[in-house]
N, C-alpha and C. Protein backbone atom coordinates (compact mmCIF):
# COMPACT_ATOMS: atom_id res chain seq x y z
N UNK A 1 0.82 -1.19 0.00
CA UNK A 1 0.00 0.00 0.00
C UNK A 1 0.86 1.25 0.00
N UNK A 2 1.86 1.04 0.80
CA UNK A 2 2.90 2.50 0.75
C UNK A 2 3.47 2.73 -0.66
N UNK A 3 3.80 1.40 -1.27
CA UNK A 3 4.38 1.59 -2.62
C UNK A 3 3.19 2.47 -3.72
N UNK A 4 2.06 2.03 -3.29
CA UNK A 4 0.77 2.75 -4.17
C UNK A 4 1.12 4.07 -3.63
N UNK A 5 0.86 4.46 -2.43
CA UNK A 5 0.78 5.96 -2.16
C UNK A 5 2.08 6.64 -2.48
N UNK A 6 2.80 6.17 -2.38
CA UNK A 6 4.19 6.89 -3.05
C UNK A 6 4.21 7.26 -4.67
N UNK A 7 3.86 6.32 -5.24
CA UNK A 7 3.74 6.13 -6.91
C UNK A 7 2.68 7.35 -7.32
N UNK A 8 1.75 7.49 -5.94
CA UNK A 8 0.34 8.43 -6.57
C UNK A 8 1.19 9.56 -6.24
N UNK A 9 2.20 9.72 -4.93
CA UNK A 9 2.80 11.24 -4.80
C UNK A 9 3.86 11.62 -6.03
N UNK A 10 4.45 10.44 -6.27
CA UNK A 10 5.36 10.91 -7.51
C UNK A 10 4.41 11.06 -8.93
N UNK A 11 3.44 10.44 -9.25
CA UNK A 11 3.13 10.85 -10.48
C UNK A 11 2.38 12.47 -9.96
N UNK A 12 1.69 12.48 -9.00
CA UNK A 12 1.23 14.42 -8.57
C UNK A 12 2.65 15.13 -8.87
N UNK A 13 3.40 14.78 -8.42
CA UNK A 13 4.56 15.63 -8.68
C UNK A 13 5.27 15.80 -9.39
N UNK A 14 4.85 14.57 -10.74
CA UNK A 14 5.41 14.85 -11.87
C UNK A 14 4.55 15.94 -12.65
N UNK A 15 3.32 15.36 -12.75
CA UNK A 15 2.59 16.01 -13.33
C UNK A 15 3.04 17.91 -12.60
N UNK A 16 2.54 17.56 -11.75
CA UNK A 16 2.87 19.41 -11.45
C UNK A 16 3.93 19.93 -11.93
N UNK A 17 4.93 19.50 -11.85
CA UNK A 17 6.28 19.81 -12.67
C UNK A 17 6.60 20.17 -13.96
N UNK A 18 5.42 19.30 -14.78
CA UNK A 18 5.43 19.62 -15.94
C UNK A 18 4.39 20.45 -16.21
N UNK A 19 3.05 20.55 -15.49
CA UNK A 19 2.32 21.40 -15.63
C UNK A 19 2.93 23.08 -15.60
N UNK A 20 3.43 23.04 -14.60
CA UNK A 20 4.73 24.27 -14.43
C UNK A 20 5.58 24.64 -15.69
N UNK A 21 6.11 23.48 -16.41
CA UNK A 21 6.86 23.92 -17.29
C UNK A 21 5.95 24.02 -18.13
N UNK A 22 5.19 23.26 -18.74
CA UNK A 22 4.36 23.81 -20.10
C UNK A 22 3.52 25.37 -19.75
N UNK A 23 3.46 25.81 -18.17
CA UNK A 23 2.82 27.35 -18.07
C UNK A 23 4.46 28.24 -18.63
N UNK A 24 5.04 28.15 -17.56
CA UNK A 24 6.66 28.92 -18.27
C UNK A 24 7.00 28.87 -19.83
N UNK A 25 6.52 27.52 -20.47
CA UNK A 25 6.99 27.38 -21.99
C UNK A 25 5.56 28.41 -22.62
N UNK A 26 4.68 28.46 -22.05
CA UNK A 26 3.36 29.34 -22.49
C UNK A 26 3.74 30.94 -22.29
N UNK A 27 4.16 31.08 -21.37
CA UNK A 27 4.38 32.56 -21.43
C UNK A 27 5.64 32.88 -22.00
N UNK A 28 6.95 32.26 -22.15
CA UNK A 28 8.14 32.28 -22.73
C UNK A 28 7.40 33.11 -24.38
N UNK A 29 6.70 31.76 -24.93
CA UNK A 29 5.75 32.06 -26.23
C UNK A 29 5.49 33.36 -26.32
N UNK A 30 4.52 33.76 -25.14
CA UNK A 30 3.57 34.77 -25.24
C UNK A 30 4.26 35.91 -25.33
N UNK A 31 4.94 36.15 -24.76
CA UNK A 31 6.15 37.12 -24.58
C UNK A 31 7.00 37.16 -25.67
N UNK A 32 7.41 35.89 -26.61
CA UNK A 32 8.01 36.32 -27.96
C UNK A 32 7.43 37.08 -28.71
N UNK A 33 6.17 36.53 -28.75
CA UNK A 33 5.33 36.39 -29.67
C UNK A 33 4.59 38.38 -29.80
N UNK A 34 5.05 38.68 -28.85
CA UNK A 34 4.24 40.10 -28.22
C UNK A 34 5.66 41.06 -28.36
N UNK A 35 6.68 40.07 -28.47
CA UNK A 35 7.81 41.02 -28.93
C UNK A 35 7.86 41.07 -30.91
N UNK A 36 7.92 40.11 -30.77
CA UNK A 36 7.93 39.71 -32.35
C UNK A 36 6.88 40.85 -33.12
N UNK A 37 5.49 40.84 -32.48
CA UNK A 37 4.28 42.05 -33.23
C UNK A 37 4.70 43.32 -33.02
N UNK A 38 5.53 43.77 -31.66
CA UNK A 38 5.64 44.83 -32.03
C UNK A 38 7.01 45.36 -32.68
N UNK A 39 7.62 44.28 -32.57
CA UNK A 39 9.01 44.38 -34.00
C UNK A 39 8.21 44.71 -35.05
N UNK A 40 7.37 43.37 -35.75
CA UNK A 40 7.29 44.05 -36.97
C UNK A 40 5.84 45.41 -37.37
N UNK A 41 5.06 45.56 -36.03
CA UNK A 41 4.55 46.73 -36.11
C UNK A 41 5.48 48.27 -36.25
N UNK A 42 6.77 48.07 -35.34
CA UNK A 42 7.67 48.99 -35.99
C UNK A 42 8.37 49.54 -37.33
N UNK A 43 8.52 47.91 -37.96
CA UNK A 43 8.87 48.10 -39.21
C UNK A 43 8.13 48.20 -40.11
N UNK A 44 6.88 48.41 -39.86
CA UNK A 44 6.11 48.25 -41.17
C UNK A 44 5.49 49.94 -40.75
N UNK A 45 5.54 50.42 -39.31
CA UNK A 45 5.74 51.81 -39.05
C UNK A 45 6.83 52.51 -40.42
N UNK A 46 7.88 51.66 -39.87
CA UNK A 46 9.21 52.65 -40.87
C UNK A 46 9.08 52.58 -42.11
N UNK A 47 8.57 51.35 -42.94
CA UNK A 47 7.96 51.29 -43.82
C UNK A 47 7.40 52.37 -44.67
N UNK A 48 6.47 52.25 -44.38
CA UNK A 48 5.38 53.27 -44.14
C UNK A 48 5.63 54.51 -44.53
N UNK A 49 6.67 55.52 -43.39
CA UNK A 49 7.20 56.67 -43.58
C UNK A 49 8.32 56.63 -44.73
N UNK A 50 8.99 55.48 -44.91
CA UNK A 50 9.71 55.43 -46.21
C UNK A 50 9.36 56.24 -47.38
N UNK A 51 7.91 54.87 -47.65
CA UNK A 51 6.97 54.89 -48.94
C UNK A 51 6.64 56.47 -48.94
N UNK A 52 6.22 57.04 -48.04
CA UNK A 52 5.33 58.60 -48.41
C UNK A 52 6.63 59.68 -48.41
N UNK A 53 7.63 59.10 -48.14
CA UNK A 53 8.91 59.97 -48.70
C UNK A 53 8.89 59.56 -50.01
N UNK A 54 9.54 58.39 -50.45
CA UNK A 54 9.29 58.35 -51.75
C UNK A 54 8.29 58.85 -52.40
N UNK A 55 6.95 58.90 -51.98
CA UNK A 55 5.87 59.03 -53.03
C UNK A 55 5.98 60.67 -53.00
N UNK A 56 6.12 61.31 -51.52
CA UNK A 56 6.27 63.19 -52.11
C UNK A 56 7.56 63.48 -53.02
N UNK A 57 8.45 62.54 -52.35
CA UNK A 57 9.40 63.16 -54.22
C UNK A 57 8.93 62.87 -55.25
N UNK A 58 8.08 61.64 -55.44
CA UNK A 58 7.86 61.59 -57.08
C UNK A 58 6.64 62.73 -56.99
N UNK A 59 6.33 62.94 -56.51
CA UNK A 59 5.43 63.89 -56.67
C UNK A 59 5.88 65.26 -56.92
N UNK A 60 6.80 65.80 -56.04
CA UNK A 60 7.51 66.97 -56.47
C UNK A 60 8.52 66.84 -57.42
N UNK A 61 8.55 65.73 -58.11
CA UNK A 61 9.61 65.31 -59.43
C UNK A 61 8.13 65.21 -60.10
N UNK A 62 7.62 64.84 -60.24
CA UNK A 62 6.58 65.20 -61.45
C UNK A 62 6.16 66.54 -61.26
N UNK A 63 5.81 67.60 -60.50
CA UNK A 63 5.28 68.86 -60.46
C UNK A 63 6.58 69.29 -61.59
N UNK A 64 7.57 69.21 -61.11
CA UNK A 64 8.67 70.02 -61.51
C UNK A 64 8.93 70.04 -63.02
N UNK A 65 8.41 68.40 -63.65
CA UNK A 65 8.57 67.93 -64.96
C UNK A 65 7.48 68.74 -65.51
N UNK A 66 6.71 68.31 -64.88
CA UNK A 66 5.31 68.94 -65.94
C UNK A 66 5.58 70.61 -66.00
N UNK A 67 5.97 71.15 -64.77
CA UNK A 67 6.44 72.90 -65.22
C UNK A 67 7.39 73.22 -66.15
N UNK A 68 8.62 72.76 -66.09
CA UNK A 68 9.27 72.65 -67.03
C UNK A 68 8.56 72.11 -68.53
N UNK A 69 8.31 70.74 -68.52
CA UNK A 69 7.26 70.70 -70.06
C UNK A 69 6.35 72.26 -70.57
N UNK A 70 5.60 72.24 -69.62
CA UNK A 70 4.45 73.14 -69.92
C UNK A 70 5.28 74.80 -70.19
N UNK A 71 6.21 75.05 -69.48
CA UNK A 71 7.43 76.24 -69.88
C UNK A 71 8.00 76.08 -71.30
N UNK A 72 8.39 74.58 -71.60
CA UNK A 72 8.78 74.64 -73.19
C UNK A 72 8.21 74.80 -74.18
N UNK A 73 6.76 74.17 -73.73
CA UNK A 73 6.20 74.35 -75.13
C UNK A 73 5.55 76.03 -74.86
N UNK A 74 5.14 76.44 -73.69
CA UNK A 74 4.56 78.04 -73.86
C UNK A 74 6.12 79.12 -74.46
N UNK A 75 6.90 78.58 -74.49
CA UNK A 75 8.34 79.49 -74.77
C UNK A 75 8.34 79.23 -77.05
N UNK A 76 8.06 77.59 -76.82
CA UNK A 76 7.77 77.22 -78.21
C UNK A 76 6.81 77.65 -78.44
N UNK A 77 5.68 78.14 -78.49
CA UNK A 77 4.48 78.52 -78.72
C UNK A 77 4.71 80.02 -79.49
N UNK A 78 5.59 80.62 -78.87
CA UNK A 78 5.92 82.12 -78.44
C UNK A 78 7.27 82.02 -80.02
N UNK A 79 7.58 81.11 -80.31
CA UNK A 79 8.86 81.10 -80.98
C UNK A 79 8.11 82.12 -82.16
N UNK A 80 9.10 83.21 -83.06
CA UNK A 80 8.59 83.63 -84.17
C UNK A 80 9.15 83.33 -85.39
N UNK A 81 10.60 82.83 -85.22
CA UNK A 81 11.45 81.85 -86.17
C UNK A 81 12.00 80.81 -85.39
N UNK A 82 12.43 80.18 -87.11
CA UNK A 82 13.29 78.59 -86.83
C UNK A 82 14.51 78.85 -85.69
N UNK A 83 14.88 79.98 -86.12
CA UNK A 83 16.33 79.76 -84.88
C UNK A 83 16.24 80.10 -83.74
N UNK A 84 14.35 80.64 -83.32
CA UNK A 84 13.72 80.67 -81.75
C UNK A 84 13.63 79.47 -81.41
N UNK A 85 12.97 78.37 -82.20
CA UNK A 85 12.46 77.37 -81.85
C UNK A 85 14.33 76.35 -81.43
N UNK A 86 14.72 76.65 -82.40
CA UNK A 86 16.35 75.81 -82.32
C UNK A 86 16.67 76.40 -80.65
N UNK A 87 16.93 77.66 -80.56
CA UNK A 87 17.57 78.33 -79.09
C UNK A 87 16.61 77.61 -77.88
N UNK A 88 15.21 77.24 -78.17
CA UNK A 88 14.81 76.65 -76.81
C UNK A 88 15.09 75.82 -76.80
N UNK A 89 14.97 74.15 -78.01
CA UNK A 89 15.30 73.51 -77.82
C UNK A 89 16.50 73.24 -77.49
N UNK A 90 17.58 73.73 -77.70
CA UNK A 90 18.80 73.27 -77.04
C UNK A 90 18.77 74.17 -75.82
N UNK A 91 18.23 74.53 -75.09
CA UNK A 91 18.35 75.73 -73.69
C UNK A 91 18.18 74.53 -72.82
């Protein structure tokens, strides 16, 4: 009978032991896992501010193109000879 009650205290105490470790291996997780989201919530932050840098330069690189275009041809428009039209185009 002692050998039974011993066998029932060691398997309680296995079990608890491991119950213990699979809670520690649960929050180990939880805690990566909560590092890991806000890693890549950061980077997709930086991301983010990248892209709308890029996108206002192309944007102020196209304003700039289209003024310039729209300057050549109102300068060509304006030409009254061939060697007006020659002087803008090569300007």
């Amino acid at each position: 009978m002692q050998d039974s009650n011993k066998m029932v205290k060691e398997a309680k105490s296995l079990a608890h032991e491991q119950q213990e470790q699979a809670q520690k291996a649960a929050q180990r997780y939880q805690e990566g896992a909560e590092t890991g989201f806000e890693a890549a919530s950061r980077s997709f932050d930086e991301m983010n501010k990248g892209m709308q840098a890029i996108a206002e330069e192309m944007s102020n690189y196209s304003k700039s193109t289209l003024e310039d275009v729209l300057g050549a041809w109102e300068r060509l428009l304006r030409a009254k000879s061939v060697g007006d039209v020659i002087d803008i185009q090569t300007a």
